[in-house]
Protein backbone atom coordinates (compact mmCIF):
# COMPACT_ATOMS: atom_id res chain seq x y z
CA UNK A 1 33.82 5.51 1.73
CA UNK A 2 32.95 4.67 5.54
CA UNK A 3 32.44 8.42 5.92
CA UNK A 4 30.05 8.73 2.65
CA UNK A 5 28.04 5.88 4.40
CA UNK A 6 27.81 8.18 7.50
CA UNK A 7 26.60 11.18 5.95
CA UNK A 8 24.29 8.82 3.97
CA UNK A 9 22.67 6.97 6.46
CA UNK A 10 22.10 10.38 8.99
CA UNK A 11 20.84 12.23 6.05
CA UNK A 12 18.99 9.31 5.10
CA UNK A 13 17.12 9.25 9.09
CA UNK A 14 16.93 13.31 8.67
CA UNK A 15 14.38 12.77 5.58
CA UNK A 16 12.45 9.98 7.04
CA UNK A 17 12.24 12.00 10.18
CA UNK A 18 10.70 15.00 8.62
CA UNK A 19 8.88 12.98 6.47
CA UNK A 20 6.98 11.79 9.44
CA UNK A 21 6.70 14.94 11.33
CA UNK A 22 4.48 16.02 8.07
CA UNK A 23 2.33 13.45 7.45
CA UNK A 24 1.67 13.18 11.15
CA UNK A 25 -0.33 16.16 10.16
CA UNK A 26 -2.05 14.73 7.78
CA UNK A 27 -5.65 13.08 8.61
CA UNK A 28 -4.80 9.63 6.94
CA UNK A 29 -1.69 9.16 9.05
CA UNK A 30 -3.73 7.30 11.58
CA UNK A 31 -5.75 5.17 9.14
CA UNK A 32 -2.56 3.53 8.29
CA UNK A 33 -0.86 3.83 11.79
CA UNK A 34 -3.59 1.80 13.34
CA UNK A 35 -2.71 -1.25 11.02
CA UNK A 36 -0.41 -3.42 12.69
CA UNK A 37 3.09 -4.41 10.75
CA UNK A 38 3.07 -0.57 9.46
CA UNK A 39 5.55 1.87 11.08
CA UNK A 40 6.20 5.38 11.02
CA UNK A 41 8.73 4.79 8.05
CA UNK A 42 5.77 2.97 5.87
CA UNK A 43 3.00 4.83 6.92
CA UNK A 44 4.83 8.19 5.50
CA UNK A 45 5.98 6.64 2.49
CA UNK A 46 2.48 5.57 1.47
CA UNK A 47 0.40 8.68 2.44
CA UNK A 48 3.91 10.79 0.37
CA UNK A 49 3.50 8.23 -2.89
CA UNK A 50 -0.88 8.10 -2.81
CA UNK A 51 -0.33 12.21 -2.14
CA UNK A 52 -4.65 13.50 -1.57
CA UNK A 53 -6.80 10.66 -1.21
CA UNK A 54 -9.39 12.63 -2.54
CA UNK A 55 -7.97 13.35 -6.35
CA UNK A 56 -9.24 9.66 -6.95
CA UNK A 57 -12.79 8.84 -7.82
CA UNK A 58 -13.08 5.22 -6.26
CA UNK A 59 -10.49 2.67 -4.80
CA UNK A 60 -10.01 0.92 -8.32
CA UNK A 61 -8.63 4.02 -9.29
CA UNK A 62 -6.36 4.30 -6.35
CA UNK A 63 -5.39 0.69 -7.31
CA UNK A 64 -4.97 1.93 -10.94
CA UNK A 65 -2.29 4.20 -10.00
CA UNK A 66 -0.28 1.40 -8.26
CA UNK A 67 -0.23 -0.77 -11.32
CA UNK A 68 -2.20 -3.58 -9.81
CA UNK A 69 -5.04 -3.80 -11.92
CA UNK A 70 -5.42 -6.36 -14.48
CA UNK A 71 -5.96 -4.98 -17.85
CA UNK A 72 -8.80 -6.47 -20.23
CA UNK A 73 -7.35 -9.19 -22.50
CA UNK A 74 -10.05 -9.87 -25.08
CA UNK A 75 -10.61 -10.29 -28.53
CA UNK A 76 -13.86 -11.36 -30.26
CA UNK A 77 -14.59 -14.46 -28.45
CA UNK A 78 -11.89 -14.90 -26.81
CA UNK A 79 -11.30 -14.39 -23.47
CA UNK A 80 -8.63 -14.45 -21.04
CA UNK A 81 -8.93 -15.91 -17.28
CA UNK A 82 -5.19 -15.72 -16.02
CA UNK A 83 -4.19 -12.27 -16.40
CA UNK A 84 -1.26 -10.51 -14.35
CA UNK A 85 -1.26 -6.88 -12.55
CA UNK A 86 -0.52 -4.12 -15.28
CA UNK A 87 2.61 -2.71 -14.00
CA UNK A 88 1.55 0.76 -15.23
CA UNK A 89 1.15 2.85 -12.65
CA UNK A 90 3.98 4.20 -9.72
CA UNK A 91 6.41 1.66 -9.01
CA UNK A 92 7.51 3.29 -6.35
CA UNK A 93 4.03 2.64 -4.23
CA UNK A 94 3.78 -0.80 -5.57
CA UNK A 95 7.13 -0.86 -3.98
CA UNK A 96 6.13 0.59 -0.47
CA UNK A 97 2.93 -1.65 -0.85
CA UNK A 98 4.24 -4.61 -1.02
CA UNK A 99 6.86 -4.31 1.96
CA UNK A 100 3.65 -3.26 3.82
CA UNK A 101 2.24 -6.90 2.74
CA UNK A 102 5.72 -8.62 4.03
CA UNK A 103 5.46 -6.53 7.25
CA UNK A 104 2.22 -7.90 8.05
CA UNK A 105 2.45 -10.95 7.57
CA UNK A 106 5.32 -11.46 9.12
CA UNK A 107 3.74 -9.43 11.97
CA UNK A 108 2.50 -12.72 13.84
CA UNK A 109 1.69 -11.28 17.55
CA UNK A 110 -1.59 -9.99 16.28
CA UNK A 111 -4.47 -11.17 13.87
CA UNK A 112 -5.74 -8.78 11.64
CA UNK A 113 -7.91 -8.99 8.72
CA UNK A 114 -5.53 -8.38 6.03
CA UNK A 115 -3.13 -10.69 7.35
CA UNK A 116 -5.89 -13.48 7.80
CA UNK A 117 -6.79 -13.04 3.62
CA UNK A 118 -3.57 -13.58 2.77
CA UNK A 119 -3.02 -16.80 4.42
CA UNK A 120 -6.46 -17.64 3.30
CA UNK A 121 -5.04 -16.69 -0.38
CA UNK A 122 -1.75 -18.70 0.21
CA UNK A 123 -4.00 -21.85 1.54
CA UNK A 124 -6.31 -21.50 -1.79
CA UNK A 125 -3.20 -22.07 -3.33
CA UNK A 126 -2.08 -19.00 -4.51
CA UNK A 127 1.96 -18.23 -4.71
CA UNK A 128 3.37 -15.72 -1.54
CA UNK A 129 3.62 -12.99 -3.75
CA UNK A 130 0.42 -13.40 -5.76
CA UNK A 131 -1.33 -13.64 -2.13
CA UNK A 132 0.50 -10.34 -0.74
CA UNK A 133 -0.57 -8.48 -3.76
CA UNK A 134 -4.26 -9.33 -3.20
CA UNK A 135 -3.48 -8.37 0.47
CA UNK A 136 -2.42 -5.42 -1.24
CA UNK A 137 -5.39 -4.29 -3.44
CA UNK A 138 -7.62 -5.28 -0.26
CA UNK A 139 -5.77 -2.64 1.84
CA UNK A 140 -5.92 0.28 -0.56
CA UNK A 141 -9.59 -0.45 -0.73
CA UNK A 142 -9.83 -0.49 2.71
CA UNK A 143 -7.36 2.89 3.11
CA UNK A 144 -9.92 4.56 0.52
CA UNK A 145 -13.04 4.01 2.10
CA UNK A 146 -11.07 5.32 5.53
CA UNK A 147 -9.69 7.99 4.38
CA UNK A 148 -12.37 9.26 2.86
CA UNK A 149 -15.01 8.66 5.58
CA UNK A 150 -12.37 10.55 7.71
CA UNK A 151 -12.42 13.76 4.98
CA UNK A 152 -16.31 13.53 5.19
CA UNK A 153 -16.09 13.37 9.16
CA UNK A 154 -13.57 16.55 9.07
CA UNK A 155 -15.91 18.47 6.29
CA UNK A 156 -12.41 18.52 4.21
């Protein structure tokens, strides 16, 4: 068993490592680099689940595909105020996402803005994890409108 966990664990560094030798490649890699609490392990994962930027219309769509959006709830006149994230898109980047959020805000040497709205969502009252996925959605918008300034920049 000890020698399973071995093989696991170097394989396991062997993928992330290669991982991050190809999305270092990739023009978003810095978008996400620059944002501190997000490491070379994070920043791959993200730009490997989002895959092109560009395949996306707007950043609600990009927030679509991570299942955060809250789906209407309506019926004739009724309706609903308190509705939760969707769940239908990749849980995989939801995943990734929110271990982004904890990594942030845990991050404490430095301010940055999305660490600042969610303790501004947490003192509003909002639970930890209801605040990190708002962190959440803000950062993809924010990713979006990088990433594609940085395509428009390049002539991509």
């Amino acid at each position: 068993m000890v020698d399973a966990l071995i093989i696991t664990i170097k394989t396991t560094t062997t993928i992330i490592t290669e991982m991050d030798k190809l999305a270092r490649k990739l023009p978003e890699y810095d978008v996400i680099n620059e944002i501190p609490g997000c490491g070379k392990k994070l920043t791959a994962r993200v730009i490997a689940e989002i895959g092109d930027v560009r395949r996306f219309k707007n950043a609600g769509s990009v927030i679509a595909y991570a299942g955060l959006d809250a789906p209407p709830y309506q019926s004739e006149q009724f309706e609903a105020t308190n509705r939760h994230i969707s769940k239908r898109g990749n849980k995989y980047f939801r995943k990734t996402g929110y271990e982004i959020m904890k990594s942030i805000k845990s991050n404490s040497k430095c301010e940055n803005e999305l660490r600042t709205y969610i303790i501004k969502k947490e003192n509003e009252g909002k639970s930890k994890k209801v605040a990190k996925i708002a962190g959440l959605n803000k950062f993809l918008r924010i990713y979006y409108g990088k990433v594609k300034k940085k395509y428009r920049e390049l002539n991509i």
